[in-house]
C-alpha atoms as a PDB file:
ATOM      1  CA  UNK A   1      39.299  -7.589 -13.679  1.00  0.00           C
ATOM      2  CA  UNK A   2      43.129  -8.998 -12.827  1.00  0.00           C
ATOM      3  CA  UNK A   3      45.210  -9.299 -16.076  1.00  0.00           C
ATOM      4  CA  UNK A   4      43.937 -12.577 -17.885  1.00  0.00           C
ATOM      5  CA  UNK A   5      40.559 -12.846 -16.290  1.00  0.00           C
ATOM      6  CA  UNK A   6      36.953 -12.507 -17.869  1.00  0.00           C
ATOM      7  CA  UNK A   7      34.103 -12.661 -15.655  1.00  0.00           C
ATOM      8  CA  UNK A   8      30.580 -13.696 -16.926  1.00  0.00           C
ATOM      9  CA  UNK A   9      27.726 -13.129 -14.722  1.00  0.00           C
ATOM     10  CA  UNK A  10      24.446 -15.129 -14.865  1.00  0.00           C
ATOM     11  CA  UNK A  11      21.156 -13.333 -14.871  1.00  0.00           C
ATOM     12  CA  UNK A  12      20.437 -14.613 -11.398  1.00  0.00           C
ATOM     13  CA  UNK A  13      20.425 -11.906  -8.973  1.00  0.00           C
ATOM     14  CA  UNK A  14      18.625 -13.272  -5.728  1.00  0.00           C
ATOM     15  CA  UNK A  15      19.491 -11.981  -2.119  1.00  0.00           C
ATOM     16  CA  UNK A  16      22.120 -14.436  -1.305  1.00  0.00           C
ATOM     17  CA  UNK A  17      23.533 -14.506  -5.171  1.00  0.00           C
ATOM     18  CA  UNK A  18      23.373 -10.719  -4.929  1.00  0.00           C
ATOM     19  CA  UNK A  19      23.479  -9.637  -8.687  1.00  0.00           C
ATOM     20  CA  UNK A  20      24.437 -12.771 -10.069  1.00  0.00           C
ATOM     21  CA  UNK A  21      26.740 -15.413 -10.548  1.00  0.00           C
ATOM     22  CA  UNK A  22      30.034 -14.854 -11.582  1.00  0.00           C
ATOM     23  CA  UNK A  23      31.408 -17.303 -13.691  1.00  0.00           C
ATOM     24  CA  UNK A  24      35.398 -16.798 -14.870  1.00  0.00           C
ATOM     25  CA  UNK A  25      37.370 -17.821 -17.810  1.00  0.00           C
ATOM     26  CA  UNK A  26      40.973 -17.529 -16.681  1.00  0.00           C
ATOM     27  CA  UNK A  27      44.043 -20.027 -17.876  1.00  0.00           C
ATOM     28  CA  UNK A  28      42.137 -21.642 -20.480  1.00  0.00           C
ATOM     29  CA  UNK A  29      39.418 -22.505 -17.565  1.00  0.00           C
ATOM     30  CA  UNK A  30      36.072 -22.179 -16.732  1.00  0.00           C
ATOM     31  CA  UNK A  31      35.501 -21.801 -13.022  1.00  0.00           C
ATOM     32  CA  UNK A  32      32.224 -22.036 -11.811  1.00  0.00           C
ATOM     33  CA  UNK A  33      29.581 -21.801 -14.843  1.00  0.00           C
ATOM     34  CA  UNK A  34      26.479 -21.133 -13.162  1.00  0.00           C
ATOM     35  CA  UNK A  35      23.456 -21.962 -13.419  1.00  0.00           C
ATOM     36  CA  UNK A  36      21.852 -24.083 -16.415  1.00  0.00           C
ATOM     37  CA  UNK A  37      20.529 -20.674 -18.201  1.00  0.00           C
ATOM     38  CA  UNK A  38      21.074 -20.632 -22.230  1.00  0.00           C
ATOM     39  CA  UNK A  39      21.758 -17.256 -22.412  1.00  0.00           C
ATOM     40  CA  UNK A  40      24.592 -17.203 -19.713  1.00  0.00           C
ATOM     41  CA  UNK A  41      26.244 -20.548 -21.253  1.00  0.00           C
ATOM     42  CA  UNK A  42      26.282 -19.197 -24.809  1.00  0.00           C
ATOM     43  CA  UNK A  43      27.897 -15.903 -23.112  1.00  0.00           C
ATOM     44  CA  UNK A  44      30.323 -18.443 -21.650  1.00  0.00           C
ATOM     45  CA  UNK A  45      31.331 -20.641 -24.675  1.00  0.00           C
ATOM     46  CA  UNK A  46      31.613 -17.538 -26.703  1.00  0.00           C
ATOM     47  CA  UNK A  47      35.178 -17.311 -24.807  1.00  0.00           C
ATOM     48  CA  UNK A  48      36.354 -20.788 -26.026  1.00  0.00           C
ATOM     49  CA  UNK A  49      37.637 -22.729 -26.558  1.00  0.00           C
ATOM     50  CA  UNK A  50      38.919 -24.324 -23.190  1.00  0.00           C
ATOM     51  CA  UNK A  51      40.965 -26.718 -21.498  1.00  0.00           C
ATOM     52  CA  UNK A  52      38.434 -27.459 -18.937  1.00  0.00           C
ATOM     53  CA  UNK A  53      35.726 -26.912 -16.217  1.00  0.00           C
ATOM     54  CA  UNK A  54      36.695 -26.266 -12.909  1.00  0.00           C
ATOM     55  CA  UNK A  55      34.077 -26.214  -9.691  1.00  0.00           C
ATOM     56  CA  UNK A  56      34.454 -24.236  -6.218  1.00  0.00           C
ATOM     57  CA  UNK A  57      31.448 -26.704  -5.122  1.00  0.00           C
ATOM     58  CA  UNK A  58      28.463 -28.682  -5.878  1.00  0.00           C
ATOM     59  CA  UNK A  59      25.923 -25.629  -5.011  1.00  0.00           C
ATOM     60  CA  UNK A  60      23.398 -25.267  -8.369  1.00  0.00           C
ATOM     61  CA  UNK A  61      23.821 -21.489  -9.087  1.00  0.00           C
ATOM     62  CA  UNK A  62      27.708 -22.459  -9.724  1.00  0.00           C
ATOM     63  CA  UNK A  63      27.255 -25.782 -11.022  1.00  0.00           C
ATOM     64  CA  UNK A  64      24.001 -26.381 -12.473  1.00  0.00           C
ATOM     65  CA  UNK A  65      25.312 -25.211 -15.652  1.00  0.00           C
ATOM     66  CA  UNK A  66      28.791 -27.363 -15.867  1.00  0.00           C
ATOM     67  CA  UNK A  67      27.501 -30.907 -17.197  1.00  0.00           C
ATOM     68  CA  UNK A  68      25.585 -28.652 -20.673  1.00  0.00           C
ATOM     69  CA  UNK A  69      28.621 -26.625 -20.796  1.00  0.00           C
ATOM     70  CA  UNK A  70      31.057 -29.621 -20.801  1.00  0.00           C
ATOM     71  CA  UNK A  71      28.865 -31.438 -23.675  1.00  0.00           C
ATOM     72  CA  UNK A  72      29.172 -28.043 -25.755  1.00  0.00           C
ATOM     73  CA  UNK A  73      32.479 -27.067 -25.661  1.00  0.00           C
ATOM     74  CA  UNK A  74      34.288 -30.590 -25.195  1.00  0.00           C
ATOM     75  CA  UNK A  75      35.911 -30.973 -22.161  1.00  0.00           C
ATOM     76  CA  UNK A  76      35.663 -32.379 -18.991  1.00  0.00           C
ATOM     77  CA  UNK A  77      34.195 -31.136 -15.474  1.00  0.00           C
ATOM     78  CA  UNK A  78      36.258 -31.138 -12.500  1.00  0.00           C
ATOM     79  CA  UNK A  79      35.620 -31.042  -8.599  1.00  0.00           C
ATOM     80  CA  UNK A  80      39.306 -30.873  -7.417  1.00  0.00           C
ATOM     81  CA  UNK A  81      39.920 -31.517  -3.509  1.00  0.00           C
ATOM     82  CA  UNK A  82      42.486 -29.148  -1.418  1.00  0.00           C
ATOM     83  CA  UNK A  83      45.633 -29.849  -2.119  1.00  0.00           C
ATOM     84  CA  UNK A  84      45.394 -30.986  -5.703  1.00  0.00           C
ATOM     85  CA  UNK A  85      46.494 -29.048  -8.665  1.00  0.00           C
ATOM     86  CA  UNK A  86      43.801 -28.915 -11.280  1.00  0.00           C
ATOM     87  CA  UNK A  87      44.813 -27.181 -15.013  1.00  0.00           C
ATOM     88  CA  UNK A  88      46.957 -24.096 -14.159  1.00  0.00           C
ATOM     89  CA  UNK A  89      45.204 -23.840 -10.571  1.00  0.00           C
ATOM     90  CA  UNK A  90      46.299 -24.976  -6.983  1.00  0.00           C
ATOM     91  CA  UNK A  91      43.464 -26.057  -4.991  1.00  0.00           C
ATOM     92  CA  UNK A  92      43.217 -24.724  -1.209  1.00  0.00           C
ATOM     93  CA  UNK A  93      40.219 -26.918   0.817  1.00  0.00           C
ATOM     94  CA  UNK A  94      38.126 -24.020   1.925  1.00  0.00           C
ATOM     95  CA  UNK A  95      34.844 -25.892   4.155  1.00  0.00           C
ATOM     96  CA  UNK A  96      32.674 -24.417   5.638  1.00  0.00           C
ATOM     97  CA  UNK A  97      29.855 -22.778   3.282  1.00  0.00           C
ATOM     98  CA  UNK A  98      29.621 -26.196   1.784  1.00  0.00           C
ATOM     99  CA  UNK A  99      31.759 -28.880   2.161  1.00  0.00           C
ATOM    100  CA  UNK A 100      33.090 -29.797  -0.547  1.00  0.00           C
ATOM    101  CA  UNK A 101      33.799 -26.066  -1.049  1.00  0.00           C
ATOM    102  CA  UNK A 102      37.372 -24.805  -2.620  1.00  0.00           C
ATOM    103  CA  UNK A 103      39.004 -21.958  -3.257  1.00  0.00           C
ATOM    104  CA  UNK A 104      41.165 -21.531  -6.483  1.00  0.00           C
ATOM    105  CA  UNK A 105      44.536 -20.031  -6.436  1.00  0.00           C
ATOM    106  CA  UNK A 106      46.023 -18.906 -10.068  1.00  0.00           C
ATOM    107  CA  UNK A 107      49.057 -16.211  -9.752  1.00  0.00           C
ATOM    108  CA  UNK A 108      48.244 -13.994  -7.453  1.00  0.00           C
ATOM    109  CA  UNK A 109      44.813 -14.206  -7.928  1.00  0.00           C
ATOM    110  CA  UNK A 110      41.907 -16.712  -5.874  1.00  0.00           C
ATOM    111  CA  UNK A 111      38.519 -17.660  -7.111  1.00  0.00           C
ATOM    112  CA  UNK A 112      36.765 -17.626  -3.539  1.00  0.00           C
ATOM    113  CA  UNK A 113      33.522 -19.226  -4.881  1.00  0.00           C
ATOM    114  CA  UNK A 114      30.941 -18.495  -1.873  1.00  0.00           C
ATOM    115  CA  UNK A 115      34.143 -18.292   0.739  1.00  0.00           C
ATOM    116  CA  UNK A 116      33.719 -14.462  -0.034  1.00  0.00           C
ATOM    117  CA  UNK A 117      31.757 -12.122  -1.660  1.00  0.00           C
ATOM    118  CA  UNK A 118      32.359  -9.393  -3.385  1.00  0.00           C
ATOM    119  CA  UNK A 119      29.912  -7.559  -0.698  1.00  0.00           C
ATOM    120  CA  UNK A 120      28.048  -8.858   2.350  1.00  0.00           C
ATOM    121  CA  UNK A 121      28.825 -11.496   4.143  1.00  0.00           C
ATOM    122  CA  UNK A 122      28.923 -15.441   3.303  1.00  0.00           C
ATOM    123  CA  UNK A 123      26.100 -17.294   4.163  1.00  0.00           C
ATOM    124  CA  UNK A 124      26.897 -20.465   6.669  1.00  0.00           C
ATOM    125  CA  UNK A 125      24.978 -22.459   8.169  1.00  0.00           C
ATOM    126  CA  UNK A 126      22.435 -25.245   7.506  1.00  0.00           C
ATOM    127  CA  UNK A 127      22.834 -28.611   7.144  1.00  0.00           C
ATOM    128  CA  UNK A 128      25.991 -28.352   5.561  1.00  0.00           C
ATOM    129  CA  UNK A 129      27.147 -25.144   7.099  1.00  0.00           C
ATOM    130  CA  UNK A 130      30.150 -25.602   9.899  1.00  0.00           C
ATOM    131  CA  UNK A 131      31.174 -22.509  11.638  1.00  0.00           C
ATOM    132  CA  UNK A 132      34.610 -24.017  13.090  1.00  0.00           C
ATOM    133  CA  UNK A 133      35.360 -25.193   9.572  1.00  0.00           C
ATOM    134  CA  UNK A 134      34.678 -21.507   7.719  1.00  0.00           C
ATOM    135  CA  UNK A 135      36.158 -19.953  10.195  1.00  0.00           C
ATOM    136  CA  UNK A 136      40.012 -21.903   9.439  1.00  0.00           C
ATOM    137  CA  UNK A 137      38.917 -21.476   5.923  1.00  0.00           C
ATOM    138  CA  UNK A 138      39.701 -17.928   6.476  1.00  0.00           C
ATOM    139  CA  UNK A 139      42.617 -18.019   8.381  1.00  0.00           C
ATOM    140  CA  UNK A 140      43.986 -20.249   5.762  1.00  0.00           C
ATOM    141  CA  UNK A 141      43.588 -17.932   3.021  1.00  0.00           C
ATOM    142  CA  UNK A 142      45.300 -15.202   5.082  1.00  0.00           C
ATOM    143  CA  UNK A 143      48.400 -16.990   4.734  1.00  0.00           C
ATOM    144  CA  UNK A 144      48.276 -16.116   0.854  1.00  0.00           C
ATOM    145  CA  UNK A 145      50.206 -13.377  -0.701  1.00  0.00           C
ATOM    146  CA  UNK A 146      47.349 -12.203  -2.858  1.00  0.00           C
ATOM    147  CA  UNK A 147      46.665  -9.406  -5.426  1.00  0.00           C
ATOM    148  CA  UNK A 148      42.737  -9.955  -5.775  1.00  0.00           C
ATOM    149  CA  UNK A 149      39.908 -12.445  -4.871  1.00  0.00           C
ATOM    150  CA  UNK A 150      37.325 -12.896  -7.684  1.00  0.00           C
ATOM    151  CA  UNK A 151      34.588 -13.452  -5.794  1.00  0.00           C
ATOM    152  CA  UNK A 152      31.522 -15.967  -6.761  1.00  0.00           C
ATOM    153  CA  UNK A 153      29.164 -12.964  -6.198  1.00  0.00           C
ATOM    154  CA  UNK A 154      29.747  -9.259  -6.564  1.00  0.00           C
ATOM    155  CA  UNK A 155      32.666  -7.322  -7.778  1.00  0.00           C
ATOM    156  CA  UNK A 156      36.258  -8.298  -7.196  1.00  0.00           C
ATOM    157  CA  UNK A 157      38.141  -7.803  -4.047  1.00  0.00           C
ATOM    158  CA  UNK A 158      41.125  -5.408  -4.809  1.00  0.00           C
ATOM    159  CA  UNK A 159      42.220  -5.762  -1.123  1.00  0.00           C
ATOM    160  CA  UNK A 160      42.140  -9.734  -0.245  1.00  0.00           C
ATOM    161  CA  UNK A 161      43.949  -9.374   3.115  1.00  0.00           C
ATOM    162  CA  UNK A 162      41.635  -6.397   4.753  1.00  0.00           C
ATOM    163  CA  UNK A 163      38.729  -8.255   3.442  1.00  0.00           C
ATOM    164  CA  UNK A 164      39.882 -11.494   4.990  1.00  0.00           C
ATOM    165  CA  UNK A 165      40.251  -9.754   8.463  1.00  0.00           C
ATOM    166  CA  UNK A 166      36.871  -7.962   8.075  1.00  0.00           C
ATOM    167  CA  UNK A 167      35.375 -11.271   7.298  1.00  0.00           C
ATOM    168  CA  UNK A 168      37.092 -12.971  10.443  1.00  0.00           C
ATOM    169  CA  UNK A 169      36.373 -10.136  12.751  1.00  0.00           C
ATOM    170  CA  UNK A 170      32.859 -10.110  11.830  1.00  0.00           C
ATOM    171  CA  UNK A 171      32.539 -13.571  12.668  1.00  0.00           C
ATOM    172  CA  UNK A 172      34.186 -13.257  15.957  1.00  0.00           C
ATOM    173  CA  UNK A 173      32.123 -10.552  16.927  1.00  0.00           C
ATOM    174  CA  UNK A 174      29.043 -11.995  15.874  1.00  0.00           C
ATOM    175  CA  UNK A 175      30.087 -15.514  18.518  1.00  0.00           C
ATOM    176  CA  UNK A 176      31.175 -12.247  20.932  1.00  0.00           C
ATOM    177  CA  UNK A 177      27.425 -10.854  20.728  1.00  0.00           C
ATOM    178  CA  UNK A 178      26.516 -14.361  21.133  1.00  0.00           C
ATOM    179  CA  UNK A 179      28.055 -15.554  24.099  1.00  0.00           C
ATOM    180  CA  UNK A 180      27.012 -12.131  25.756  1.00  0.00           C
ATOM    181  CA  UNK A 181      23.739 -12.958  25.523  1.00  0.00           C
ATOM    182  CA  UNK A 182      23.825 -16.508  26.437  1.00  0.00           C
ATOM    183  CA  UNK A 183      25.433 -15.190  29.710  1.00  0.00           C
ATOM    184  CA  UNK A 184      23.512 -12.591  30.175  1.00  0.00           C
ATOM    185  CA  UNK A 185      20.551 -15.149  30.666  1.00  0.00           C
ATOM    186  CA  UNK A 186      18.995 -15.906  26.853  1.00  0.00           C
ATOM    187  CA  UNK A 187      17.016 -18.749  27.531  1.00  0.00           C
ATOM    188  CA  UNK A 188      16.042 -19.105  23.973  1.00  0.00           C
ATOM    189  CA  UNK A 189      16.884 -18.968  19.860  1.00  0.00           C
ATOM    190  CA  UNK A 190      14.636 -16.104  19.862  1.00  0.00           C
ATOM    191  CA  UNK A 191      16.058 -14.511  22.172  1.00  0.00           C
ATOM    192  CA  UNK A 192      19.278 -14.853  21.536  1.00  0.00           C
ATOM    193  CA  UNK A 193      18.554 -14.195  17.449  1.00  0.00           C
ATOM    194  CA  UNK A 194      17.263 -10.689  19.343  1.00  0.00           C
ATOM    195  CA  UNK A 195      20.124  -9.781  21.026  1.00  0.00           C
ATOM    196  CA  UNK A 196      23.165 -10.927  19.181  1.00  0.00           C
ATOM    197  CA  UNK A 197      21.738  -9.463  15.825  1.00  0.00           C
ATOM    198  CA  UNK A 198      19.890  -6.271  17.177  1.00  0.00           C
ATOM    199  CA  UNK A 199      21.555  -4.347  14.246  1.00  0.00           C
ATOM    200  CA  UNK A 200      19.582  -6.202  11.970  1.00  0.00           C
ATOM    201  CA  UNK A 201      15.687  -5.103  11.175  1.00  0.00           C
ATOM    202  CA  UNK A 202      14.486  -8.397  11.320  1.00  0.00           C
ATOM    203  CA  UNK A 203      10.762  -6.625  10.244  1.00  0.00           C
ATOM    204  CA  UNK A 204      11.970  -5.036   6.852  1.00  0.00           C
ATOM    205  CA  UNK A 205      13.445  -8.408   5.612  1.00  0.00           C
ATOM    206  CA  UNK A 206      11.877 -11.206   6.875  1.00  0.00           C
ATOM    207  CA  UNK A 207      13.657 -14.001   5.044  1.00  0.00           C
ATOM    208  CA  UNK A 208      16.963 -12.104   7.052  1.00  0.00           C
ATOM    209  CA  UNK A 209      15.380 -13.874  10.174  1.00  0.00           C
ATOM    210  CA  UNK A 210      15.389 -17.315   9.139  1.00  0.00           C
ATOM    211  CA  UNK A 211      19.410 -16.986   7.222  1.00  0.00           C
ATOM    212  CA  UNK A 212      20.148 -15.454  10.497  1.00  0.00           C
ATOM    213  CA  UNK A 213      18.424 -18.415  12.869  1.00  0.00           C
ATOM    214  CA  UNK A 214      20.650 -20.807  10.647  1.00  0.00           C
ATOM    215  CA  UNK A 215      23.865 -19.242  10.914  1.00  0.00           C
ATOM    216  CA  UNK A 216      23.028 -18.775  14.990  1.00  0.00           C
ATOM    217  CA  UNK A 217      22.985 -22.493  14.805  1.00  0.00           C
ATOM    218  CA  UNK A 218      26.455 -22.718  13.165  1.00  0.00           C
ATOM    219  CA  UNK A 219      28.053 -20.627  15.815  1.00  0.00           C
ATOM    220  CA  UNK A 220      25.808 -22.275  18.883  1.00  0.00           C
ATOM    221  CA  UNK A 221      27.812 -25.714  17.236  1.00  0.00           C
ATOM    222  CA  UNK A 222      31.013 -24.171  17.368  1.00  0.00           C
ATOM    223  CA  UNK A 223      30.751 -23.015  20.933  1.00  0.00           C
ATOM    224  CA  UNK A 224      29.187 -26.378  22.210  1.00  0.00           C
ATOM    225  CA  UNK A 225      32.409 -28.294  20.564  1.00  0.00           C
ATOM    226  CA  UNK A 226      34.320 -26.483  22.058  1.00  0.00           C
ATOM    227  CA  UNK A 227      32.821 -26.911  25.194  1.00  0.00           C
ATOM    228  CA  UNK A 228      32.451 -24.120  28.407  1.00  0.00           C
ATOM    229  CA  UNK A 229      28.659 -22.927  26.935  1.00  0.00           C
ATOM    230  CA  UNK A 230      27.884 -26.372  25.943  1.00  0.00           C
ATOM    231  CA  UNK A 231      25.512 -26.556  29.540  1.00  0.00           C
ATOM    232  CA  UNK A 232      23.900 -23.071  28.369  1.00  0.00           C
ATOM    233  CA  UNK A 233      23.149 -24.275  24.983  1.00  0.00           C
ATOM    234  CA  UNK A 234      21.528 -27.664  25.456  1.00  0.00           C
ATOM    235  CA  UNK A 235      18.947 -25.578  27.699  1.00  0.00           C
ATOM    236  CA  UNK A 236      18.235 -23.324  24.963  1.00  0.00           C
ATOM    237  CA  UNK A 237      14.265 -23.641  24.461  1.00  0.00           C
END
């Protein structure tokens, strides 16, 4: 852990919360307690007392846990905007997993919440996924002069900046693959979920399918905005 940090993780491990929730105490803050689990919050507390409670977002395996917390411990909960400074942290608006999502910036060091993980890739898409919007999320943390990200899920990121560019260049070469195989004649979802993620087995993890259909849609949305494949895509089947 960076100097002044303790992370807690929740006994949630799923395939998108990997092994668990992270929840830090850093400055005197909570960030992100998890989910409402009475083992994990009495891990938490046991680190008191605090100033406050700090959310990344609204999503229930970060926050489910905040409002019991708050009554425990005695403080308040807070869902800061970019921009703002909340406690010790400055707030950077980082969209596009969630909207209301931010990223928390303390030192040197930035909780990323579910704008990167600690391994994998970030899920977006959904209703309240936005390609466009995760994608400027990114580049706006690569403006940051950063020691480590503490990540919402999986172990910290000791090199922010290459993870930042792996995370963008992903993307981009994901919307590459796509585009490909829109002009190459993909005439539907199916097949374009086919060609644009034929390095994923599909058949050994099923529920990989229907994450991967959704986050298809966030990039098909980003490409019709912007507005040369937008013909292609409404004739998608």
């Amino acid at each position: 852990m960076p100097e002044g940090v303790v992370r807690v993780r929740a006994s949630n491990p799923s395939p998108l919360t990997l092994d668990g929730t992270n929840t830090y105490i850093a400055g005197g803050w909570v960030i992100d307690p998890g989910p409402d689990d009475p083992a994990h919050l009495d891990a938490v507390a046991a680190h008191g007392p605090f100033e406050g409670i700090v959310l990344t977002h609204s999503h229930y395996d970060h926050a489910e846990g905040a409002p019991a917390l708050a009554a425990r411990v005695g403080v308040e909960v807070a869902s800061p905007r970019g921009g703002e400074r909340v406690g010790p942290f400055e707030v950077i608006a980082t969209p596009g997993h969630a909207p209301d999502h931010v990223s928390l910036v303390l030192g040197r060091v930035l909780f990323a919440g579910d704008t990167v993980l600690g391994e994998g890739s970030v899920f977006v898409g959904g209703e309240e996924g936005s390609m466009i919007a995760y994608l400027d999320s990114l580049r706006r943390l690569l403006e940051l002069d950063l020691e480590a990200i503490c990540p919402g899920h999986g172990p910290v990121v000791w090199e922010p900046h290459a993870k930042l560019e792996e995370y963008l260049a992903h993307r981009l070469e994901r919307e590459r693959l796509v585009v490909e195989a829109l002009s190459a004649g993909a005439a539907t979802r199916d097949e374009l979920l086919d060609r644009a993620w034929s390095d994923v087995d599909f058949e050994a993890a099923p529920y990989l399918r229907f994450a991967a259909g959704l986050t298809l849609d966030a990039h098909l949305d980003k490409l019709s905005a912007e507005g040369p494949l937008r013909d292609e895509i409404s004739r998608l089947r």
